[in-house]
N, C-alpha and C. Protein backbone atom coordinates (compact mmCIF):
# COMPACT_ATOMS: atom_id res chain seq x y z
N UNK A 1 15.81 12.45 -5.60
CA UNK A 1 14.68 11.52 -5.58
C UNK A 1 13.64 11.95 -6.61
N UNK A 2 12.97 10.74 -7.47
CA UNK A 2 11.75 11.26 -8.32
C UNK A 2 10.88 12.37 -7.71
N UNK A 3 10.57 13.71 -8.32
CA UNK A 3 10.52 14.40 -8.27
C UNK A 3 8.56 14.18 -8.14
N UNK A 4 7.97 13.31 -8.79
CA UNK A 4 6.67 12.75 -9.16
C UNK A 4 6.50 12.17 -7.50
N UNK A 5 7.90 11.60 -7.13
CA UNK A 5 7.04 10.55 -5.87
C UNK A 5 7.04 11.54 -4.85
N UNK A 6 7.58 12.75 -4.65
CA UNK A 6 7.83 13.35 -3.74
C UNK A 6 6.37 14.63 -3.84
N UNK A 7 6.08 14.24 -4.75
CA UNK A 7 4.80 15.20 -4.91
C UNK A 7 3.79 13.90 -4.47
N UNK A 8 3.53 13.23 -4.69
CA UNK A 8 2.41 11.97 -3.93
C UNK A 8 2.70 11.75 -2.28
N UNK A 9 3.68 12.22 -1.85
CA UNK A 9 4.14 12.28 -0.51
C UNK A 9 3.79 13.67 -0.25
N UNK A 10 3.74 14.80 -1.00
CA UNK A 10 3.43 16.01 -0.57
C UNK A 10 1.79 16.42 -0.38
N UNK A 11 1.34 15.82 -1.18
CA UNK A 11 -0.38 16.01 -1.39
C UNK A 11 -0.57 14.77 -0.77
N UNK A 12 0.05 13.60 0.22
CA UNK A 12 -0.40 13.17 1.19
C UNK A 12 -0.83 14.12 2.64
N UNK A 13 0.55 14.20 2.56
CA UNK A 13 1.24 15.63 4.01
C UNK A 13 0.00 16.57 3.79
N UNK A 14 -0.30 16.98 2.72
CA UNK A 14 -1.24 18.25 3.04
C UNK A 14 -2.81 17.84 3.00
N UNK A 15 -3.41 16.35 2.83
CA UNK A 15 -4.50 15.72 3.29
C UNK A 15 -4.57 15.51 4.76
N UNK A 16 -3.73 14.94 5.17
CA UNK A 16 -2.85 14.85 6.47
C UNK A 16 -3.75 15.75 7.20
N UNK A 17 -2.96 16.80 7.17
CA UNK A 17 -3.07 17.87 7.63
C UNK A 17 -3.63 18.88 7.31
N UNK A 18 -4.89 18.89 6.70
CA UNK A 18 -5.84 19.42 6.23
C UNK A 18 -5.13 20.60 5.90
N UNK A 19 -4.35 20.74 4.81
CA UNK A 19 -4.15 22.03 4.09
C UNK A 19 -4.25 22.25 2.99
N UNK A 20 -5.13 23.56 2.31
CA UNK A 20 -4.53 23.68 0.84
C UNK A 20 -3.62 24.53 0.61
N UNK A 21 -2.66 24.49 -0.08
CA UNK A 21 -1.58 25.24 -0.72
C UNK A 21 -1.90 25.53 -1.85
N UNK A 22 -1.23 26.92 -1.84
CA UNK A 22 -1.65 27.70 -2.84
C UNK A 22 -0.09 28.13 -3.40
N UNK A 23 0.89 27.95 -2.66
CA UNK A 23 2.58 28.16 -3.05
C UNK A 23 2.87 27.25 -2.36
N UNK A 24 3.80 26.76 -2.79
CA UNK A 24 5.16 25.96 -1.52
C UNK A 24 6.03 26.73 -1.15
N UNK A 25 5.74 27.47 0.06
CA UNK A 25 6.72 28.89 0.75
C UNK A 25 7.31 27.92 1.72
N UNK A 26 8.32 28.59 1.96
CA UNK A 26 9.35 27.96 2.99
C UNK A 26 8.75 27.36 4.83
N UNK A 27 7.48 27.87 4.56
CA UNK A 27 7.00 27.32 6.40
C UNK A 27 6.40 25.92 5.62
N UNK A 28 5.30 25.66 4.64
CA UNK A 28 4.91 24.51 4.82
C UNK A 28 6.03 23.72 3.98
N UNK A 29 6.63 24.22 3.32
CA UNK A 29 8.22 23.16 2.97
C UNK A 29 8.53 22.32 4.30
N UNK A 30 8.99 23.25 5.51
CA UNK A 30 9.70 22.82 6.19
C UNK A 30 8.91 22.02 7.26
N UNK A 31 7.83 22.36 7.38
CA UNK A 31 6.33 21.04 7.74
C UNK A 31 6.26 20.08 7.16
N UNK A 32 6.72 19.70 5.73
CA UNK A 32 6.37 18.62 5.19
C UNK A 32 7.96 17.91 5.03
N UNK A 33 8.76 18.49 5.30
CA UNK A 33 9.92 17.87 5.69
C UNK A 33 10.09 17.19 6.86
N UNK A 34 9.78 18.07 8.15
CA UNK A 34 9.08 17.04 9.61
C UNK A 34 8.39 16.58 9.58
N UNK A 35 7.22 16.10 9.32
CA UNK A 35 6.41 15.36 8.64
C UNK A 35 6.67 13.94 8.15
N UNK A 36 7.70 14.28 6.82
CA UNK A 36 8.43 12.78 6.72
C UNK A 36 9.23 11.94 7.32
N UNK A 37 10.09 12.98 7.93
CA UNK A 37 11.03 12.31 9.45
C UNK A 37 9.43 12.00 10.17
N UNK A 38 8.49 11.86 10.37
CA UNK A 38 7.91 11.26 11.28
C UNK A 38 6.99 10.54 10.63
N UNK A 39 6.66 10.37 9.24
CA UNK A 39 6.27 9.44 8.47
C UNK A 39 7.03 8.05 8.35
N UNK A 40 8.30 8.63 8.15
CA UNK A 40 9.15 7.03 8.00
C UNK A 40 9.05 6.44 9.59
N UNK A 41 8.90 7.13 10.90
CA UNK A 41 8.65 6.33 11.61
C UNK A 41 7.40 5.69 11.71
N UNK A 42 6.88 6.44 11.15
CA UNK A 42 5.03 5.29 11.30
C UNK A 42 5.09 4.09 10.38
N UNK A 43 6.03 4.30 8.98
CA UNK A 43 5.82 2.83 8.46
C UNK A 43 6.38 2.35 8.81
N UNK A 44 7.87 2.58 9.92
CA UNK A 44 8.14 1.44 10.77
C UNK A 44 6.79 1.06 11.29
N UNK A 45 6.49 1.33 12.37
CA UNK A 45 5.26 0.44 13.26
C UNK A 45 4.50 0.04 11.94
N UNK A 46 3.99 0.70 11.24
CA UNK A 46 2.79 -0.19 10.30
C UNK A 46 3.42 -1.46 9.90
N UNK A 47 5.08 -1.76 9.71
CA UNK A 47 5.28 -2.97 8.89
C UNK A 47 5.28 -3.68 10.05
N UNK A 48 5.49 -3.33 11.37
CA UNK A 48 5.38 -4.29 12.58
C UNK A 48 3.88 -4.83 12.35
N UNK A 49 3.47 -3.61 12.81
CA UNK A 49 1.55 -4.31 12.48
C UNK A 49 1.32 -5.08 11.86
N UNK A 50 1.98 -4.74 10.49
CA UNK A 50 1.65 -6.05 9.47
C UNK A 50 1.92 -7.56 9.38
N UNK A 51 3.27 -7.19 10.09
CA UNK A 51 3.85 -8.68 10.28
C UNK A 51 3.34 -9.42 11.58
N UNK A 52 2.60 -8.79 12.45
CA UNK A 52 1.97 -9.36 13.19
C UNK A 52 0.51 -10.18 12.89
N UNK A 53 0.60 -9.50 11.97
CA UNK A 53 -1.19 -10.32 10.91
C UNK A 53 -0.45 -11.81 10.45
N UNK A 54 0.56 -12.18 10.18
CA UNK A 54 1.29 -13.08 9.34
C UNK A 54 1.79 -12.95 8.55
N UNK A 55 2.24 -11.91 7.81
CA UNK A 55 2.82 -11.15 6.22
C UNK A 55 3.93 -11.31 6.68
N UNK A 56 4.82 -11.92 5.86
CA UNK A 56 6.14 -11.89 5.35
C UNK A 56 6.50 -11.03 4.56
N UNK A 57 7.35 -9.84 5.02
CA UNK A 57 7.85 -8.97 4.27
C UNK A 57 8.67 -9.33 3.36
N UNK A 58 9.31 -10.50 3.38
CA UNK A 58 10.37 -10.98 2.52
C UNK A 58 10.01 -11.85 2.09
N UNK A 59 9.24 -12.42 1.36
CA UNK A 59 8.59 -13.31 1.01
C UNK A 59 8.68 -12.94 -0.51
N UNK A 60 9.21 -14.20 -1.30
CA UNK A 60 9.62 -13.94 -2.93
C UNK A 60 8.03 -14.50 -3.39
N UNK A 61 6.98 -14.76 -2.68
CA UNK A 61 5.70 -14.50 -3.04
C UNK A 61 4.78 -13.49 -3.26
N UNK A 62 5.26 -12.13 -2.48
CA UNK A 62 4.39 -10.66 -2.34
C UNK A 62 5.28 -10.16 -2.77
N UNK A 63 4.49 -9.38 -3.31
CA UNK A 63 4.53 -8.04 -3.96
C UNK A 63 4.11 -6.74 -3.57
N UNK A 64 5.23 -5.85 -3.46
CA UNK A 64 4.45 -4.57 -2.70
C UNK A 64 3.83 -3.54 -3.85
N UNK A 65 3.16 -2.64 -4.14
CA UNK A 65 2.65 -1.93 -5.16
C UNK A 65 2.78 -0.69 -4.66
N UNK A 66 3.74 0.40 -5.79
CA UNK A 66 2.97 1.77 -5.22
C UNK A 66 3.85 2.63 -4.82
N UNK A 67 5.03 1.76 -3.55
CA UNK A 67 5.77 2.32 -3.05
C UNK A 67 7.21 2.94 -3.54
N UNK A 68 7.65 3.79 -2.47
CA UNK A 68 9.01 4.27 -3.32
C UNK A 68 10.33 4.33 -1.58
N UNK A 69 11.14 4.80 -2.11
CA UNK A 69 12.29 4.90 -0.63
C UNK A 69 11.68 4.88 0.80
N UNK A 70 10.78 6.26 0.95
CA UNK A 70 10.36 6.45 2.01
C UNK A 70 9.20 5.77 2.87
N UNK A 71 8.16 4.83 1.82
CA UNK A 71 7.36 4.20 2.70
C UNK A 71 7.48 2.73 2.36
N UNK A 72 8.51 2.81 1.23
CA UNK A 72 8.40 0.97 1.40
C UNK A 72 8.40 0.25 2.59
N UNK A 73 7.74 -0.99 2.70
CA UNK A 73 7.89 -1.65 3.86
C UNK A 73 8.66 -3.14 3.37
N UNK A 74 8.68 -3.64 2.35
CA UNK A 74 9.66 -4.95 2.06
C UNK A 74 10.72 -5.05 2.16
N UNK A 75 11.61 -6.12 1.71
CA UNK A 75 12.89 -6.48 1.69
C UNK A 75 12.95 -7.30 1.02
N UNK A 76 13.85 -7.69 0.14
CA UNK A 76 14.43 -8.84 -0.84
C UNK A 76 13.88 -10.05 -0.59
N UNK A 77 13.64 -10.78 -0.90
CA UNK A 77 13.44 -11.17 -2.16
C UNK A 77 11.61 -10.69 -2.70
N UNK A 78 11.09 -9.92 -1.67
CA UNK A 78 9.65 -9.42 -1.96
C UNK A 78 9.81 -8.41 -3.08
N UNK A 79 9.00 -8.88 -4.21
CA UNK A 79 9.14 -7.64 -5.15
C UNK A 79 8.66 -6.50 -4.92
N UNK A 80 8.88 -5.21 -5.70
CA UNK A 80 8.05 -3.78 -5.73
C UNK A 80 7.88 -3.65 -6.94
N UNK A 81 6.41 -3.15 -7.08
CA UNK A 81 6.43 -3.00 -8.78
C UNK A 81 5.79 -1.30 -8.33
N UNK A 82 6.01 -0.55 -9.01
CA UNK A 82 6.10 1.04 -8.42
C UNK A 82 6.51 1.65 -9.37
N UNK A 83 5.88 2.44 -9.69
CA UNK A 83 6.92 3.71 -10.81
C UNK A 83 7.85 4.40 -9.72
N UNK A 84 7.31 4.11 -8.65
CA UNK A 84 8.52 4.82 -8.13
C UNK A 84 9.93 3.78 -7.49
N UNK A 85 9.82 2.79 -7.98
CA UNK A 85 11.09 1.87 -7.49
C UNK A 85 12.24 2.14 -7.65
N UNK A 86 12.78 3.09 -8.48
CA UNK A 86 14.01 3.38 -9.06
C UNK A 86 14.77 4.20 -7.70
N UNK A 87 13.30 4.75 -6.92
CA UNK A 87 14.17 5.51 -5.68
C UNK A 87 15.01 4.13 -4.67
N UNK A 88 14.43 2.91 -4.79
CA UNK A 88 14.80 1.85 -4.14
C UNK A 88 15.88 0.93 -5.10
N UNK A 89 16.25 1.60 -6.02
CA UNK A 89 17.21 1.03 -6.89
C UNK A 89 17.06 -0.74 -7.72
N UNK A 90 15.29 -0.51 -8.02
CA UNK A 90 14.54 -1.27 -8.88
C UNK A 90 14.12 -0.54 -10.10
N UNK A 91 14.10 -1.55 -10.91
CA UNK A 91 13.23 -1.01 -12.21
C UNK A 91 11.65 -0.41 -11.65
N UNK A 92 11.61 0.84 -12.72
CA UNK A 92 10.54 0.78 -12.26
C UNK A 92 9.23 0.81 -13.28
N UNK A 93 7.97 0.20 -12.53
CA UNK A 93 6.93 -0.47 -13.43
C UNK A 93 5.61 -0.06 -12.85
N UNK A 94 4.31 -0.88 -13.20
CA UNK A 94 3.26 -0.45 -12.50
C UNK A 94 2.71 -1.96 -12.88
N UNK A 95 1.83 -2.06 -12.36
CA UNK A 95 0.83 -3.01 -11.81
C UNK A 95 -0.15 -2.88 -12.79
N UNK A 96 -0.82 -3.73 -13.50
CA UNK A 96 -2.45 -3.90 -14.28
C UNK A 96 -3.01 -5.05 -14.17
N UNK A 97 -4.24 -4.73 -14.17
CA UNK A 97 -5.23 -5.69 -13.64
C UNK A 97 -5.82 -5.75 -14.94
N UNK A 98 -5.75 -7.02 -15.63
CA UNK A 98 -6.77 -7.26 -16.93
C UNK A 98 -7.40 -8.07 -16.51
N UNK A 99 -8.84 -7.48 -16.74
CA UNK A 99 -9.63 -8.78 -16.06
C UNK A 99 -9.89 -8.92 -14.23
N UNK A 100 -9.38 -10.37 -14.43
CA UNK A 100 -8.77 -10.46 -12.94
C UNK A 100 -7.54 -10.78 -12.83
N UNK A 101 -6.66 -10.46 -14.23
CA UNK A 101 -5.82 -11.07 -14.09
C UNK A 101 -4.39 -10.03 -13.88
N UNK A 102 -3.71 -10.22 -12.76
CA UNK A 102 -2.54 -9.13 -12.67
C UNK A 102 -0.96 -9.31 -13.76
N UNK A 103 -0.78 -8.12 -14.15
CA UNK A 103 0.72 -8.13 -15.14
C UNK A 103 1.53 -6.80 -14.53
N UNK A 104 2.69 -7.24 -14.76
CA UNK A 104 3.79 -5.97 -14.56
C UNK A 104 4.22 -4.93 -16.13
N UNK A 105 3.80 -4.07 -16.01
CA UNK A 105 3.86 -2.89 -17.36
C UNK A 105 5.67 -1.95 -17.09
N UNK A 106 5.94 -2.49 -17.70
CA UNK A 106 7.50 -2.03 -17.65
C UNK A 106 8.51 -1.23 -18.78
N UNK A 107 9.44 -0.64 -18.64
CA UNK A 107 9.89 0.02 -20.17
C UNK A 107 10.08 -1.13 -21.15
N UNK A 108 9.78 -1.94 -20.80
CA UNK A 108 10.72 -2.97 -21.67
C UNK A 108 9.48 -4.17 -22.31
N UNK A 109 8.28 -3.69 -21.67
CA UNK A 109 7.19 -4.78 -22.10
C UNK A 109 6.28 -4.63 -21.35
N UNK A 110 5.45 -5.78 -21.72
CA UNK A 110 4.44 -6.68 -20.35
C UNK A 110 4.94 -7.96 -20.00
N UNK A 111 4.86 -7.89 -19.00
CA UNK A 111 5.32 -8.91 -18.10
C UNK A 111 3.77 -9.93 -17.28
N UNK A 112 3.74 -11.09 -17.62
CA UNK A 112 2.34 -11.89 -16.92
C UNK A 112 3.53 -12.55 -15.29
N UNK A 113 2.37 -11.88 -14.46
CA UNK A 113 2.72 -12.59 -12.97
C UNK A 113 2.33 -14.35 -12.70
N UNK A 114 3.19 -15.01 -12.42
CA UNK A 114 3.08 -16.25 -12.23
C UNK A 114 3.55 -16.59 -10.79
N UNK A 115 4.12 -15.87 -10.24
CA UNK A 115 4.79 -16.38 -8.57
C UNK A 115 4.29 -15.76 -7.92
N UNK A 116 3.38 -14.56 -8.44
CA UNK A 116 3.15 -13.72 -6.66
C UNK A 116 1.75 -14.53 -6.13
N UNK A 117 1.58 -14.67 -4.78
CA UNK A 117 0.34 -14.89 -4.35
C UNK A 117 -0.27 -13.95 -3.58
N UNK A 118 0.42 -13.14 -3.03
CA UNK A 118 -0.12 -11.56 -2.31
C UNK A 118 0.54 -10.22 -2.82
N UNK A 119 -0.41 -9.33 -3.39
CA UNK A 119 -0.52 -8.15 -3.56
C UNK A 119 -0.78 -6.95 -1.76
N UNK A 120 0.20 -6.10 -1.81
CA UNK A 120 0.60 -5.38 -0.80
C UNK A 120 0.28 -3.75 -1.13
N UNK A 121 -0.35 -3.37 -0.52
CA UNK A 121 0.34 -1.61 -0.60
C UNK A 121 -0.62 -0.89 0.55
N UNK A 122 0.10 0.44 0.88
CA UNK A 122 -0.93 1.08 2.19
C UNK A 122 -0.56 2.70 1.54
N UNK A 123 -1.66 3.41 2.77
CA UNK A 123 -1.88 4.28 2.23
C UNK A 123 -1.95 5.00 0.86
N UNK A 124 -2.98 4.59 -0.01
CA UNK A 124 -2.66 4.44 -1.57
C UNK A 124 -2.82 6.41 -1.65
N UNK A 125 -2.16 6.61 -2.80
CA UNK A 125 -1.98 8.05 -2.88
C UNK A 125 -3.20 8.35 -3.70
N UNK A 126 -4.01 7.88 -3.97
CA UNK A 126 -5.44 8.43 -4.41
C UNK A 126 -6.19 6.94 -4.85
N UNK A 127 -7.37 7.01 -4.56
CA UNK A 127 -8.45 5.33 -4.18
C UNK A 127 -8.50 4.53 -6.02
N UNK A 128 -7.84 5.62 -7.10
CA UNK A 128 -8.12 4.82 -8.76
C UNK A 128 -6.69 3.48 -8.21
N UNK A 129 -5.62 3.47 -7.47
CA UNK A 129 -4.31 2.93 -7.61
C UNK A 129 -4.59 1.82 -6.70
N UNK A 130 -6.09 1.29 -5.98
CA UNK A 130 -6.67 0.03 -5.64
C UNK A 130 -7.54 -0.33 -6.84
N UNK A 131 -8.07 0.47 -7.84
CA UNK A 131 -8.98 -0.23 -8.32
C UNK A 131 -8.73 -1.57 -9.53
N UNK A 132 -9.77 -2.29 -9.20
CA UNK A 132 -9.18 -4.10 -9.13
C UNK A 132 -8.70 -4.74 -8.43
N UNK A 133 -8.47 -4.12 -7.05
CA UNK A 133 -7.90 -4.94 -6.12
C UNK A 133 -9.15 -6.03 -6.00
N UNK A 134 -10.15 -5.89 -5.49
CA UNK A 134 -11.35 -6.77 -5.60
C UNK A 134 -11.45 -8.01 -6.40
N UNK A 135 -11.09 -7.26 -7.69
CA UNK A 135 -10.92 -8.46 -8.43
C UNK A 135 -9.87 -9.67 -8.27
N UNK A 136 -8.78 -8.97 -7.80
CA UNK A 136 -7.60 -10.11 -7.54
C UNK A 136 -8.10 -10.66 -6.74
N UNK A 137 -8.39 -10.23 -5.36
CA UNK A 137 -9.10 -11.26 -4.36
C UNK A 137 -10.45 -11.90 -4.92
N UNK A 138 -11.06 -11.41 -5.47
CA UNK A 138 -12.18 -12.42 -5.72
C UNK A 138 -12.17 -13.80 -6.79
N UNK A 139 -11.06 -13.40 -7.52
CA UNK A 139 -10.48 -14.55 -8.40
C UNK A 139 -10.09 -15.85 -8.07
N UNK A 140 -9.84 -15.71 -6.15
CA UNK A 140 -9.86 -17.11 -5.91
C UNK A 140 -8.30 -17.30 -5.51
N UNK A 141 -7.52 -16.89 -6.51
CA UNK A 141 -6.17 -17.40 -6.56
C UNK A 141 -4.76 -16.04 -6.04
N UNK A 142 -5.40 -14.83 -5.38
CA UNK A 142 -4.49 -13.98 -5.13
C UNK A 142 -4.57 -13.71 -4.05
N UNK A 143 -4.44 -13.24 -2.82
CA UNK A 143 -4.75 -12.20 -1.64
C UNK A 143 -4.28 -11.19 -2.13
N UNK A 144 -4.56 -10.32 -0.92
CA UNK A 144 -4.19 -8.74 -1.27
C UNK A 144 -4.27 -8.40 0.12
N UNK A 145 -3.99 -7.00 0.57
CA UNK A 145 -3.37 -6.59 1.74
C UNK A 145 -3.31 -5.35 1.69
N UNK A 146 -4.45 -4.29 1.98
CA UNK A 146 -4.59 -2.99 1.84
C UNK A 146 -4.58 -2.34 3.01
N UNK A 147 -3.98 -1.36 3.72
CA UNK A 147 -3.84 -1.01 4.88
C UNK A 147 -3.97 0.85 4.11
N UNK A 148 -3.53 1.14 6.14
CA UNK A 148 -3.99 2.88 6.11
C UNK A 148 -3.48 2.83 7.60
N UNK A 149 -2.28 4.18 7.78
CA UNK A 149 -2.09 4.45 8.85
C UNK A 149 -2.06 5.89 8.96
N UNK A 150 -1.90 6.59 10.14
CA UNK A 150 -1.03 7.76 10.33
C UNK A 150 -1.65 8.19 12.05
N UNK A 151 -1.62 9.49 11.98
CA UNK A 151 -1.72 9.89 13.43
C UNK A 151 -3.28 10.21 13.79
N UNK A 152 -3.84 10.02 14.56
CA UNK A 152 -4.95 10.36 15.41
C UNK A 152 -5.75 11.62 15.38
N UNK A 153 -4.94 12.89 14.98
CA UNK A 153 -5.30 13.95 15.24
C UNK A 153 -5.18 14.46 13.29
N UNK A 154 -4.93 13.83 12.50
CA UNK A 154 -4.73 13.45 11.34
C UNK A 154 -6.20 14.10 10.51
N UNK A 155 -6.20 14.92 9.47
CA UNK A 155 -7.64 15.14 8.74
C UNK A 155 -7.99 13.89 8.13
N UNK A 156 -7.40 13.17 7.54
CA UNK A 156 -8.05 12.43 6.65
C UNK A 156 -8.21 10.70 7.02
N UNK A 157 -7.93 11.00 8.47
CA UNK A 157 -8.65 9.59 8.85
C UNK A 157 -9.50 8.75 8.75
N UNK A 158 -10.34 9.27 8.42
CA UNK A 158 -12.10 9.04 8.44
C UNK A 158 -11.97 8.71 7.05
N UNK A 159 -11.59 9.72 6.11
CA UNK A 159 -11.51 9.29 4.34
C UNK A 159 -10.94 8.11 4.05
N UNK A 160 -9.73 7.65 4.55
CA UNK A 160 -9.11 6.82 4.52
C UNK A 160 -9.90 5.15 5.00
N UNK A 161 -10.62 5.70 6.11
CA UNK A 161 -10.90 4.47 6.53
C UNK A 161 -12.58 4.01 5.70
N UNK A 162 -12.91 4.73 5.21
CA UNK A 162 -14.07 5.07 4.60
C UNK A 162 -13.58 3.82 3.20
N UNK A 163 -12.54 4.63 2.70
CA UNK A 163 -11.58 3.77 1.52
C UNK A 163 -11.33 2.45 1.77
N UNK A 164 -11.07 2.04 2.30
CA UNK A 164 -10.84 0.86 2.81
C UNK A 164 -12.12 -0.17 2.98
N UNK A 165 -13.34 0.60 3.89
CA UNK A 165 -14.85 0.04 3.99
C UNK A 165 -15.40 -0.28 2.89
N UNK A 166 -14.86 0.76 1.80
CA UNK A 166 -15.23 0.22 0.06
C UNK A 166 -15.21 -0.65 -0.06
N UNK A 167 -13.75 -0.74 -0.46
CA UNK A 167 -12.65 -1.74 -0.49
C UNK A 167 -13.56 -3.13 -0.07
N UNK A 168 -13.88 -3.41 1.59
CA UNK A 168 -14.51 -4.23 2.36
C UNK A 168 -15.45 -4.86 1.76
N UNK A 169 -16.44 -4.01 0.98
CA UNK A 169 -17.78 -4.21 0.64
C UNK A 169 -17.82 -4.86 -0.67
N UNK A 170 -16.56 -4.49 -1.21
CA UNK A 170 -16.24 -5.31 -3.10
C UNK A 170 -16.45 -6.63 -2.62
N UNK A 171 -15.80 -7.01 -1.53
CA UNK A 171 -14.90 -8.44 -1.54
C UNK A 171 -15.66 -9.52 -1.50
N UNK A 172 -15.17 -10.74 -2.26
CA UNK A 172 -15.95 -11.93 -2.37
C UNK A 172 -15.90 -12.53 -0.58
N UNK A 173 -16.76 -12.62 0.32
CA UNK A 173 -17.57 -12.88 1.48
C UNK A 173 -17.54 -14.25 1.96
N UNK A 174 -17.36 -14.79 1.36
CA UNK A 174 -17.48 -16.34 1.20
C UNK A 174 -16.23 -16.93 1.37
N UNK A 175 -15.08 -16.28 1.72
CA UNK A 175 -13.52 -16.59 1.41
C UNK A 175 -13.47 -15.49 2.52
N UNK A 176 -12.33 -16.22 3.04
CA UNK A 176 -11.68 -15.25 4.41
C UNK A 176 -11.28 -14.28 4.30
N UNK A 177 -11.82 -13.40 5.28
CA UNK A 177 -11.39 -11.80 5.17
C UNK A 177 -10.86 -11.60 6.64
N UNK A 178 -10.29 -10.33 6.45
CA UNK A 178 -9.80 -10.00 7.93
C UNK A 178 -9.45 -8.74 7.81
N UNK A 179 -10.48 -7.86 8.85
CA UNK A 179 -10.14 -6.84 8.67
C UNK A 179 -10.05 -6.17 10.40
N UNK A 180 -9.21 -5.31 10.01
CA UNK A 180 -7.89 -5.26 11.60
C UNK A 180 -7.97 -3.43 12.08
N UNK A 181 -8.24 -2.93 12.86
CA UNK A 181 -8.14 -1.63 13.02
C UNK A 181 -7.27 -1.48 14.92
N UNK A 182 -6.30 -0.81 14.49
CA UNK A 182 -5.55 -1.25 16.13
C UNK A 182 -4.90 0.78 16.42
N UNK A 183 -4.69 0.77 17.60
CA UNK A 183 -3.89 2.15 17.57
C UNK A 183 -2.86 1.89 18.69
N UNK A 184 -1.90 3.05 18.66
CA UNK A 184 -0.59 2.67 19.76
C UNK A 184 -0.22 3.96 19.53
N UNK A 185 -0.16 4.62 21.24
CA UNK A 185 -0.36 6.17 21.72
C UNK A 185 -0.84 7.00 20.27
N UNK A 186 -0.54 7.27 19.84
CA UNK A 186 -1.29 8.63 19.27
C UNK A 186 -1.63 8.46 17.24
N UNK A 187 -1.00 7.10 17.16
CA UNK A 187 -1.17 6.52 15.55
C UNK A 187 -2.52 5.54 15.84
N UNK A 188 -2.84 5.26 14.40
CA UNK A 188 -3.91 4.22 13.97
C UNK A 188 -3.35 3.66 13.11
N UNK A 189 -3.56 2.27 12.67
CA UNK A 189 -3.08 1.25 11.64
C UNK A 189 -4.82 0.53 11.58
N UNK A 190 -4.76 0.28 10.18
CA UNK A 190 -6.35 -0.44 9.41
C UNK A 190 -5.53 -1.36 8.55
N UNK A 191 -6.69 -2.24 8.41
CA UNK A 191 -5.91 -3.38 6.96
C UNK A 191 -7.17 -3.87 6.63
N UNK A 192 -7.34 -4.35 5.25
CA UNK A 192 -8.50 -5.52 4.71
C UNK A 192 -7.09 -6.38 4.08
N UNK A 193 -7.88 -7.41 4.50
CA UNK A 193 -6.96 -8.26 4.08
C UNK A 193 -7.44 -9.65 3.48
N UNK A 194 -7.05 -10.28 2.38
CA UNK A 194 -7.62 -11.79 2.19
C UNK A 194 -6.95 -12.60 2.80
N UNK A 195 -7.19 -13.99 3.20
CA UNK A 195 -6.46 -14.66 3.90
C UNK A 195 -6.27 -16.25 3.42
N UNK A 196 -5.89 -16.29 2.27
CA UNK A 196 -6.25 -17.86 1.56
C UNK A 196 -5.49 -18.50 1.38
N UNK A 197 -3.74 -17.91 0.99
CA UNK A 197 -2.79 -18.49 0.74
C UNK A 197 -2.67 -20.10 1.80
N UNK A 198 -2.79 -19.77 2.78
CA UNK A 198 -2.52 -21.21 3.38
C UNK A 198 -3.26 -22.59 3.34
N UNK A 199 -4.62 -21.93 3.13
CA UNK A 199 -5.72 -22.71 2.56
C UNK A 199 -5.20 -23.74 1.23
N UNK A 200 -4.80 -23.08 0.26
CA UNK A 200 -4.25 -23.12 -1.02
C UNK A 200 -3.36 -24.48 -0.68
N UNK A 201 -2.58 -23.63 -0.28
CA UNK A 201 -0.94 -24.66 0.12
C UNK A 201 -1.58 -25.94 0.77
N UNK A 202 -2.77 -26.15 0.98
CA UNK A 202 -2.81 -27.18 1.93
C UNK A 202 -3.59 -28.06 0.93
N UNK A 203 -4.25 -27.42 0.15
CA UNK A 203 -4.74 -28.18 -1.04
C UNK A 203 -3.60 -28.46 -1.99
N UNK A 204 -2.65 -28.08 -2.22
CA UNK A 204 -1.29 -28.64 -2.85
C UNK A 204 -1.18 -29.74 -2.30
């Protein structure tokens, strides 16, 4: 597995869990190996969560950003644009925001987005890999869908949700928002979310 994504999963684990490392010795190796066996079960429940908001995971309209094997939450025909997609056996690309306007940056070019109407991603691995999300939602013509989960007893809960309240405070006000904070035994799940697409469709 990309060797890059597994380090953005590792300096999650050790926010997590309030640690600094100073080596990777064989005890917190093998912590951040249990860890992910119990990470991939939380983005199970988070994609439940999500799809309980109304998100279509499969939806050839969204787009997930960011993700790689272990926390994707989509399925076909939903794109991933990710440098780390290649672990999911996609090209892999990144996301830019010119303007307000979103493109896919790929080996092979730029690419201008014309089909997506929702932008996706959670737990972002550091708060620069939202910035412009604001802008897509405030443009009128995108949603977006920013979430944050993990466990209760977790260090960086509070940071996280703090991130997100940012996030909250960019957003054009005037256009539906929805923002969701739920827990189930010992996890938390958060989201900001825009909510316009249907609005849209109904003006079609």
């Amino acid at each position: 597995m990309d060797s890059k994504y597994l380090e953005c999963l590792f300096f999650q684990f050790c926010r997590a869990k309030g640690i600094i490392v100073n080596n990777k010795n064989k005890k917190i190796m093998s912590a951040f190996t249990n860890w992910l066996n119990e990470y991939k079960n939380l983005v199970i429940d988070y994609a439940k969560f999500v799809t309980n908001l109304g998100i279509d995971l499969k939806s050839h309209e969204l787009a997930e950003v960011g993700k790689g094997r272990i926390d994707s939450i989509v399925s076909y025909p939903a794109k991933v644009i990710s440098p780390h997609a290649n672990s999911l056996g996609r090209e892999s690309s990144s996301l830019l925001i010119i303007g307000n306007t979103p493109a896919i940056s790929t080996s092979s070019g730029l690419i201008t987005i014309s089909d997506i109407n929702t932008f996706i991603t959670h737990n972002p691995y550091n708060e620069k890999l939202i910035s412009g999300w604001d802008e897509l939602h405030n443009d009128g013509n995108h949603d977006i869908l920013v979430g944050v989960f993990g466990k209760k007893n977790d260090k960086d809960e509070q940071a996280k949700l703090d991130m997100l309240n940012r996030l909250f405070n960019k957003l054009n006000h005037d256009s539906e928002i929805i923002s969701d904070y739920d827990t189930s035994y010992d996890s938390y799940f958060a989201v900001v979310k825009s909510d316009r697409v249907k609005l849209r469709n109904k003006v079609k």
